[in-house]
Each structure stands twice: as C-alpha cells, then as structure tokens.
Protein backbone atom coordinates (compact mmCIF):
# COMPACT_ATOMS: atom_id res chain seq x y z
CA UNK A 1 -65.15 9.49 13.36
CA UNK A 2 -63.89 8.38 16.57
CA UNK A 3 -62.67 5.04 14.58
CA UNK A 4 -60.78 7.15 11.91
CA UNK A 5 -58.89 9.53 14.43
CA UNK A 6 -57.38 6.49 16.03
CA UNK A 7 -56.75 4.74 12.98
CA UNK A 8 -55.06 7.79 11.70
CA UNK A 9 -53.11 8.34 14.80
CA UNK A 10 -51.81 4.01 14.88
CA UNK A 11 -51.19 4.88 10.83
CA UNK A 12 -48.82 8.23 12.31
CA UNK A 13 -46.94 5.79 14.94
CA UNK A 14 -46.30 3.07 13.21
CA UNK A 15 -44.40 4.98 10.21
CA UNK A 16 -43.10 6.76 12.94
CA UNK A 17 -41.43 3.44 14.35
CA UNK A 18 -40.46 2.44 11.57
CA UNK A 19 -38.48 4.95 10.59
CA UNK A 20 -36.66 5.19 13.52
CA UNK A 21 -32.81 4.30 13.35
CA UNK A 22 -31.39 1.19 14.05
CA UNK A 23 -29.43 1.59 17.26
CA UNK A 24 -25.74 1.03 17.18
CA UNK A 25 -24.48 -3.06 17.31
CA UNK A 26 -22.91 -3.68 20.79
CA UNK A 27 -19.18 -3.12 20.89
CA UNK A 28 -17.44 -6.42 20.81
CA UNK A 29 -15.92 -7.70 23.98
CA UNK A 30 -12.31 -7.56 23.70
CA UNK A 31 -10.36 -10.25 22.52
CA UNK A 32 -8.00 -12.07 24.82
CA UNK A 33 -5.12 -14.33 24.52
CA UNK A 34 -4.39 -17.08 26.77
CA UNK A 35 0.03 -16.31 27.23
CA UNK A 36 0.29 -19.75 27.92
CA UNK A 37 -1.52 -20.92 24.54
CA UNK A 38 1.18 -18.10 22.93
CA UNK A 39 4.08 -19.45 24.41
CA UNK A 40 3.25 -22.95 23.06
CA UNK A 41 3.64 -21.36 19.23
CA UNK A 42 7.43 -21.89 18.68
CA UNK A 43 7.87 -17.93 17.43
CA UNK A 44 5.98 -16.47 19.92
CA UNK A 45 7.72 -17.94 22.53
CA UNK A 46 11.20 -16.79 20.72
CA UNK A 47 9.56 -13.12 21.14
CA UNK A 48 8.86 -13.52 24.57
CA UNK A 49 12.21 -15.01 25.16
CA UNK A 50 13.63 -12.11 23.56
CA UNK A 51 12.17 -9.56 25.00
CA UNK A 52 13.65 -11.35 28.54
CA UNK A 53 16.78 -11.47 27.09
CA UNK A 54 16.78 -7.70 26.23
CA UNK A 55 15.38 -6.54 29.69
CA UNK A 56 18.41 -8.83 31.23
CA UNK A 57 21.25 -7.36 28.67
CA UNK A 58 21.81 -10.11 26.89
CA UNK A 59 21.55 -8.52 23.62
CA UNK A 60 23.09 -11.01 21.19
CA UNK A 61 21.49 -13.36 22.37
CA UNK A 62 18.24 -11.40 22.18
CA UNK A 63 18.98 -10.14 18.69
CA UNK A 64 19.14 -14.20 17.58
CA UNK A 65 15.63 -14.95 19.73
CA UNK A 66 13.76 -12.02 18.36
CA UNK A 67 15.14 -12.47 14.66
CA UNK A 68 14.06 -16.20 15.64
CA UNK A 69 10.54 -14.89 16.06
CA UNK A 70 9.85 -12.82 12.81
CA UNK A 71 11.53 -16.00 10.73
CA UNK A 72 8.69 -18.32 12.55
CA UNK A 73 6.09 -16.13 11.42
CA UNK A 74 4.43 -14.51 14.49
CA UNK A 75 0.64 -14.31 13.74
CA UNK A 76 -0.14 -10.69 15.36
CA UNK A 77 1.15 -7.92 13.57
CA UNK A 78 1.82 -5.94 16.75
CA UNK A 79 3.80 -8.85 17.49
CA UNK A 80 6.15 -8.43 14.62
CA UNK A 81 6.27 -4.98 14.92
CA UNK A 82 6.99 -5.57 19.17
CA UNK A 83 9.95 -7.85 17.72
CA UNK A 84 11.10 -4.86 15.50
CA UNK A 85 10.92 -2.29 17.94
CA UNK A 86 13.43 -4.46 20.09
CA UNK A 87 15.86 -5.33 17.31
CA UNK A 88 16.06 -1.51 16.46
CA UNK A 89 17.28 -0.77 20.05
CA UNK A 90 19.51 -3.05 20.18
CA UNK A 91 20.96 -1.77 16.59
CA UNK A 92 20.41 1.75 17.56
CA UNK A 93 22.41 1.01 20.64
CA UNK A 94 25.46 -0.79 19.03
CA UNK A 95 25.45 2.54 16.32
CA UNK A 96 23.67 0.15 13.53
CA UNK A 97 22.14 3.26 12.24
CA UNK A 98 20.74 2.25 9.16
CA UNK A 99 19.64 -1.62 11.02
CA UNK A 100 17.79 0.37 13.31
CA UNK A 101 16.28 2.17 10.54
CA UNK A 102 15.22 -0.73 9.17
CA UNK A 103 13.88 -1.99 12.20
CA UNK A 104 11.68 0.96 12.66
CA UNK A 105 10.28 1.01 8.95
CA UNK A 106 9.88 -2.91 9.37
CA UNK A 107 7.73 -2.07 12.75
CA UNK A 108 5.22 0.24 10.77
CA UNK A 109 4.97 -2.26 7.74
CA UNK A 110 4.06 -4.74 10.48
CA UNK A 111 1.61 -2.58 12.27
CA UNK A 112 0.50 0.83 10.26
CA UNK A 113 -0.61 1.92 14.45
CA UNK A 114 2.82 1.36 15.86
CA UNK A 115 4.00 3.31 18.27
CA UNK A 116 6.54 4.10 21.14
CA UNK A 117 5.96 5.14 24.34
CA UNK A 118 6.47 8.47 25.43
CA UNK A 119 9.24 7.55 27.52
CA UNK A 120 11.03 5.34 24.83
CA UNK A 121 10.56 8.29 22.02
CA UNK A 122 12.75 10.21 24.33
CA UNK A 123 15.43 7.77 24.20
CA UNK A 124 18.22 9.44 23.26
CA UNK A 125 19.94 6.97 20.78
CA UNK A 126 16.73 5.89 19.29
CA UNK A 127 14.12 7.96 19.82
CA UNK A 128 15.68 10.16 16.98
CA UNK A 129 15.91 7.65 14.62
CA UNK A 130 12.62 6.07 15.59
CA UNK A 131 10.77 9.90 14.89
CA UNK A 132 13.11 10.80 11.59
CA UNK A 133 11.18 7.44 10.27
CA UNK A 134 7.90 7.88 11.74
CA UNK A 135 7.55 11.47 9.57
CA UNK A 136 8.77 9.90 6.81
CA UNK A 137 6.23 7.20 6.59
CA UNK A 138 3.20 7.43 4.66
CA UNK A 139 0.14 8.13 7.14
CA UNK A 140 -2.28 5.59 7.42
C-alpha cells in the first residue's frame, strides 16, 4: 500500500513537472559597434562626417557628405534614417519645404521607429513639418 501511495504521488510530480512552462530565453546582450570599425566603411564615415559638418554650420558641405552616405549604402537603417533627419534640417532651414518633406518620409521608410527628440520636435522650422508627416504616415 505504502509502495502504491508513493508511486502514485512520483506519478502526480512528474506530470506535474512536466507540464510546467518553459521559462522565458535570456534577453540577448545588446549589440555593439566598434565606431572605429564604422568609420572604416566609406558611407558611414560620410555620415559621421556629416553630421560634424552640420553641428559646425557647414551645411553645404554637410548636405554633399550626408547625401554621400545614403548613395554608399549605409547598412543600419537608423543610419539612413539619422542621414535623413539631417538633410531635412538643413532643407527645412533653407525653406526647402517639400525636400524636407521628403527627408522626413525618407527617415520613416528607413526606420518604421524613427523618431525626434523632444527638443528637436519643437524646432520651430522643422518640427512642424517633421509632425505634419509623422501623422500622415501609416503606423507600424
């Protein structure tokens, strides 16, 4: 009797085990990028370069880096849509309305998560243009 009751009880926890859910995979560890392995691909190099030549002013010069980037075909698509973002403030801010437009709807084709900053949404050349486009998209 005594033999049954503890078969009967192993029986009980081992479908009990078994039926037990599978516990959640570990999260992968994030992915990082060496910036001096980047800056060795010729386009992302003309993005970083561009994005220097925007924070000094140097917008034309900028403009032809960042466009530089996008024609070398940056792998990360928040890369692209980083080079976008830049080109439509420098077209919003030389009253290229419909470039920066562009710009904008190119930076969510790139990356379907882009997204300004808080403080750069309430720019006010661009940060107009930049939510007129953002409601227009489709959501993700």
């Amino acid at each position: 009797m005594k033999r049954a009751a503890i078969a009967s009880l192993v029986a009980a926890l081992s479908t009990a085990c078994q039926s037990l859910p599978e516990p959640p995979p570990a999260p992968a560890p994030p992915l990082t990028v060496s910036l001096a392995a980047a800056y060795q691909q010729p386009a992302e190099r003309a993005l970083i370069e561009g994005i220097r030549l925007y924070e000094e002013a140097s917008f034309d010069r900028a403009e032809q880096a960042l466009q530089q980037a996008l024609r070398g075909r940056l792998a990360d698509p928040r890369d692209q849509a980083a080079a976008y973002k830049y080109l439509a403030f420098i077209a919003c801010a030389f009253s290229r309305i419909a470039e920066c437009e562009a710009a904008f709807a190119s930076a969510f084709a790139a990356d379907p998560k882009f997204a300004l900053s808080d403080a750069e949404v309430g720019h006010p050349v661009w940060g107009p243009v930049y939510r007129q486009i953002a409601a227009a998209r489709p959501k993700p």
